[in-house]
C-alpha atoms as a PDB file:
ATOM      1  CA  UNK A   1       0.000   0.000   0.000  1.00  0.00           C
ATOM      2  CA  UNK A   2       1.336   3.393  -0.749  1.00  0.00           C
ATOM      3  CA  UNK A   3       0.599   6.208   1.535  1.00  0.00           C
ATOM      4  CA  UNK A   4      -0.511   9.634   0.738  1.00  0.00           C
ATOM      5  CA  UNK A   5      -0.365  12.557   3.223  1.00  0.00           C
ATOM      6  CA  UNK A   6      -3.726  12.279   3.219  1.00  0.00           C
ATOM      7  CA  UNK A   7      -4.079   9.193   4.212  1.00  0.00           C
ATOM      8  CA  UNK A   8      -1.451   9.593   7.226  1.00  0.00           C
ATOM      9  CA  UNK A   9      -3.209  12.254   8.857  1.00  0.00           C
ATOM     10  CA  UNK A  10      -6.260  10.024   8.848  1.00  0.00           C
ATOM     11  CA  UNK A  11      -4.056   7.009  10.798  1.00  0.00           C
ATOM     12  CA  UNK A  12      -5.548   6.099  14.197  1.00  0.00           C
ATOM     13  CA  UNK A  13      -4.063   3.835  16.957  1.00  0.00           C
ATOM     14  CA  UNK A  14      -5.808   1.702  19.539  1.00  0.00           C
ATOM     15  CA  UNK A  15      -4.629   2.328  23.327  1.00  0.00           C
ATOM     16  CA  UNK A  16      -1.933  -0.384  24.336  1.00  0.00           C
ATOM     17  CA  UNK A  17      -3.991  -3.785  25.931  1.00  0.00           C
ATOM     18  CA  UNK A  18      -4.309  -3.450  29.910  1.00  0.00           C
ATOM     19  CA  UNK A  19      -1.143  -4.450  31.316  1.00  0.00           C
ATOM     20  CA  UNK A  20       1.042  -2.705  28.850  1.00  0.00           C
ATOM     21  CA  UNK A  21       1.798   0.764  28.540  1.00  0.00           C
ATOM     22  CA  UNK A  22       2.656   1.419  24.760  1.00  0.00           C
ATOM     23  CA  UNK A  23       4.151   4.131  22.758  1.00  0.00           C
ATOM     24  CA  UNK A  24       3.509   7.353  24.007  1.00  0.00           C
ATOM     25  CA  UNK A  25       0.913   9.141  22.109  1.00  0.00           C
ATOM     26  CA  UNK A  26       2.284  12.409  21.706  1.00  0.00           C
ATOM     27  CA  UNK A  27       5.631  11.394  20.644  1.00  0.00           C
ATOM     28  CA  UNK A  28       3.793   8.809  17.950  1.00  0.00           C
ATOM     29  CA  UNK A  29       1.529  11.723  16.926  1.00  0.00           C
ATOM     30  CA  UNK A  30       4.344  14.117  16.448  1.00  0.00           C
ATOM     31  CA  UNK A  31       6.204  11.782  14.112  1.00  0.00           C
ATOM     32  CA  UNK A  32       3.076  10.705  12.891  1.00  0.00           C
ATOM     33  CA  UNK A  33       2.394  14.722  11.494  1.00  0.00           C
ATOM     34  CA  UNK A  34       6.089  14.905  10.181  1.00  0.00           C
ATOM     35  CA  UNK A  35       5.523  11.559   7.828  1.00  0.00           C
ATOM     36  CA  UNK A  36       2.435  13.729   6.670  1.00  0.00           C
ATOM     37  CA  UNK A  37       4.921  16.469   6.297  1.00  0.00           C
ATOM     38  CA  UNK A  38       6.910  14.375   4.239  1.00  0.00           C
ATOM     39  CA  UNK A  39       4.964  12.952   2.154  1.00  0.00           C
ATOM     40  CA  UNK A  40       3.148  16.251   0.762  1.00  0.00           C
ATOM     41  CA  UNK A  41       6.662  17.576   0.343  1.00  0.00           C
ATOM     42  CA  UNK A  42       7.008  19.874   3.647  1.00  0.00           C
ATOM     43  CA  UNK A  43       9.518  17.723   5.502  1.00  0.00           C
ATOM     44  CA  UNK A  44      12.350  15.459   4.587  1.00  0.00           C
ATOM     45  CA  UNK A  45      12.400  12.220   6.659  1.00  0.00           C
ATOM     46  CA  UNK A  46      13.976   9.200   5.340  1.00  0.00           C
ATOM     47  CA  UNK A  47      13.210   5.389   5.871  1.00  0.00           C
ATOM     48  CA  UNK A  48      16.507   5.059   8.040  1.00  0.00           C
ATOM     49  CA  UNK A  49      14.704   7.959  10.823  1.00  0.00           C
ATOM     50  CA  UNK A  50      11.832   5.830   9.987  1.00  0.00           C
ATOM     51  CA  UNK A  51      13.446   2.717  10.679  1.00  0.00           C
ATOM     52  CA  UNK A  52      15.567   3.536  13.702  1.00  0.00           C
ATOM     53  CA  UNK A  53      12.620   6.204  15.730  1.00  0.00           C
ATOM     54  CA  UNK A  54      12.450   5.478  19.294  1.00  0.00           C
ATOM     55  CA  UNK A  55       8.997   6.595  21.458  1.00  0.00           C
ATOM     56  CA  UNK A  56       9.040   6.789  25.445  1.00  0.00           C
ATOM     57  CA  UNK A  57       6.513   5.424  27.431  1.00  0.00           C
ATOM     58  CA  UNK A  58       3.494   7.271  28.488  1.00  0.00           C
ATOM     59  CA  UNK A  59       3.228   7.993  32.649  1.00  0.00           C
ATOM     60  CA  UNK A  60       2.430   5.481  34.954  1.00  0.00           C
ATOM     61  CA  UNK A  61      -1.175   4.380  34.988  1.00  0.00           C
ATOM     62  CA  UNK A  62      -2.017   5.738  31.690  1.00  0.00           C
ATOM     63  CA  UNK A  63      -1.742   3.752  27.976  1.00  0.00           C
ATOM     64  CA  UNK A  64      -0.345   5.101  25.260  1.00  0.00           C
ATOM     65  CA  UNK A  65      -0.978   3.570  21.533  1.00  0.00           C
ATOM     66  CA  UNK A  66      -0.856  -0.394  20.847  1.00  0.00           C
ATOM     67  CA  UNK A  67       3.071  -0.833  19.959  1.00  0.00           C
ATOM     68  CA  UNK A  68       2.392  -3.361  17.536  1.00  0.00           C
ATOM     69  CA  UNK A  69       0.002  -1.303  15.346  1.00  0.00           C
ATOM     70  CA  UNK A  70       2.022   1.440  15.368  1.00  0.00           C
ATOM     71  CA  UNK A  71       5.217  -0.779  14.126  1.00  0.00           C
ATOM     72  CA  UNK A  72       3.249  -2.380  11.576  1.00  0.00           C
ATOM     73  CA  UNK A  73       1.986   1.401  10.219  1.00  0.00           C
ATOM     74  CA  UNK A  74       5.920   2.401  10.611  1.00  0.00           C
ATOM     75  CA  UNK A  75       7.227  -0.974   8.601  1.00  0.00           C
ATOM     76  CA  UNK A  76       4.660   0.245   5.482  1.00  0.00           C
ATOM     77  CA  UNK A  77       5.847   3.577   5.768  1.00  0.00           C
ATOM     78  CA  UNK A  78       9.628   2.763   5.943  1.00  0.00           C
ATOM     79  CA  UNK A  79       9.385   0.507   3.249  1.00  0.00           C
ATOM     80  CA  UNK A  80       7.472   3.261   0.588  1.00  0.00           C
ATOM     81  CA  UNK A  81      10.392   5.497   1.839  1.00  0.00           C
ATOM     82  CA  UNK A  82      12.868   3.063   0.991  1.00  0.00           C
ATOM     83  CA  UNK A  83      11.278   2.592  -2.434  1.00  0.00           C
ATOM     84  CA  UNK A  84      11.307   6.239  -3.463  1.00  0.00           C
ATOM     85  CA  UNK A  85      14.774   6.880  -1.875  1.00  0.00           C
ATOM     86  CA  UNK A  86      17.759   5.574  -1.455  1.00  0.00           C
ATOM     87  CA  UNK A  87      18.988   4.318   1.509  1.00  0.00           C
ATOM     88  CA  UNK A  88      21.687   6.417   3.767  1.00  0.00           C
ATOM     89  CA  UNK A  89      22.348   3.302   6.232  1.00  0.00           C
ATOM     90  CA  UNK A  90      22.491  -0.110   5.995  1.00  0.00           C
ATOM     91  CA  UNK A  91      19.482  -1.529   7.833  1.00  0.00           C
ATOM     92  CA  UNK A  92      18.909  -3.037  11.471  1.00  0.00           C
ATOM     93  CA  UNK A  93      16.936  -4.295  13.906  1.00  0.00           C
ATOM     94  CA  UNK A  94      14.423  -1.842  14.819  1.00  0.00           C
ATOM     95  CA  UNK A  95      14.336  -0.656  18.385  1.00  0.00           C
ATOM     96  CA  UNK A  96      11.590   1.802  19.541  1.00  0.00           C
ATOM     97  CA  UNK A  97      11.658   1.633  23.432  1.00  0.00           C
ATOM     98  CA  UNK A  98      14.507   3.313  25.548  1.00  0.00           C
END
């Protein structure tokens, strides 16, 4: 699937299951608007910040978004990167949690 900005903006994210605290949902919303960005030409992130973005953990007691939706959004979006770019760093393991 190929993203538009469009599309992006329109993204939602469940809250984490009970038990788990997730991504926090500022810091996934903020990246979130700068893929937007990117993608209707107003920013200039690459699959590698894709790839290698790291989100803290929202405050005790609350839950932030389900991690594994927003990885799987994240994979797409680093992978359409990818295609229209090239690559400035070999790829790795992708590690989101301090």
């Amino acid at each position: 699937m190929s993203f538009t900005a469009e599309d992006v903006r329109d993204v939602q994210f469940d809250n984490a299951p009970f038990g788990r605290r997730g991504y926090a949902k500022a810091e996934v919303d903020e990246f979130v608007d700068r893929v937007a960005l990117t993608l209707a030409g107003h920013d200039d992130i690459s699959a590698a910040e894709v790839h290698h973005v790291r989100f803290g953990r929202p405050l005790l007691g609350r839950r932030g978004y389900d991690e594994q939706q927003v990885d799987e959004f994240l994979d797409a979006v680093e992978e359409q990167f990818a295609a229209s770019r090239p690559r400035r760093t070999p790829a790795r393991a992708r590690t989101r949690q301090p």
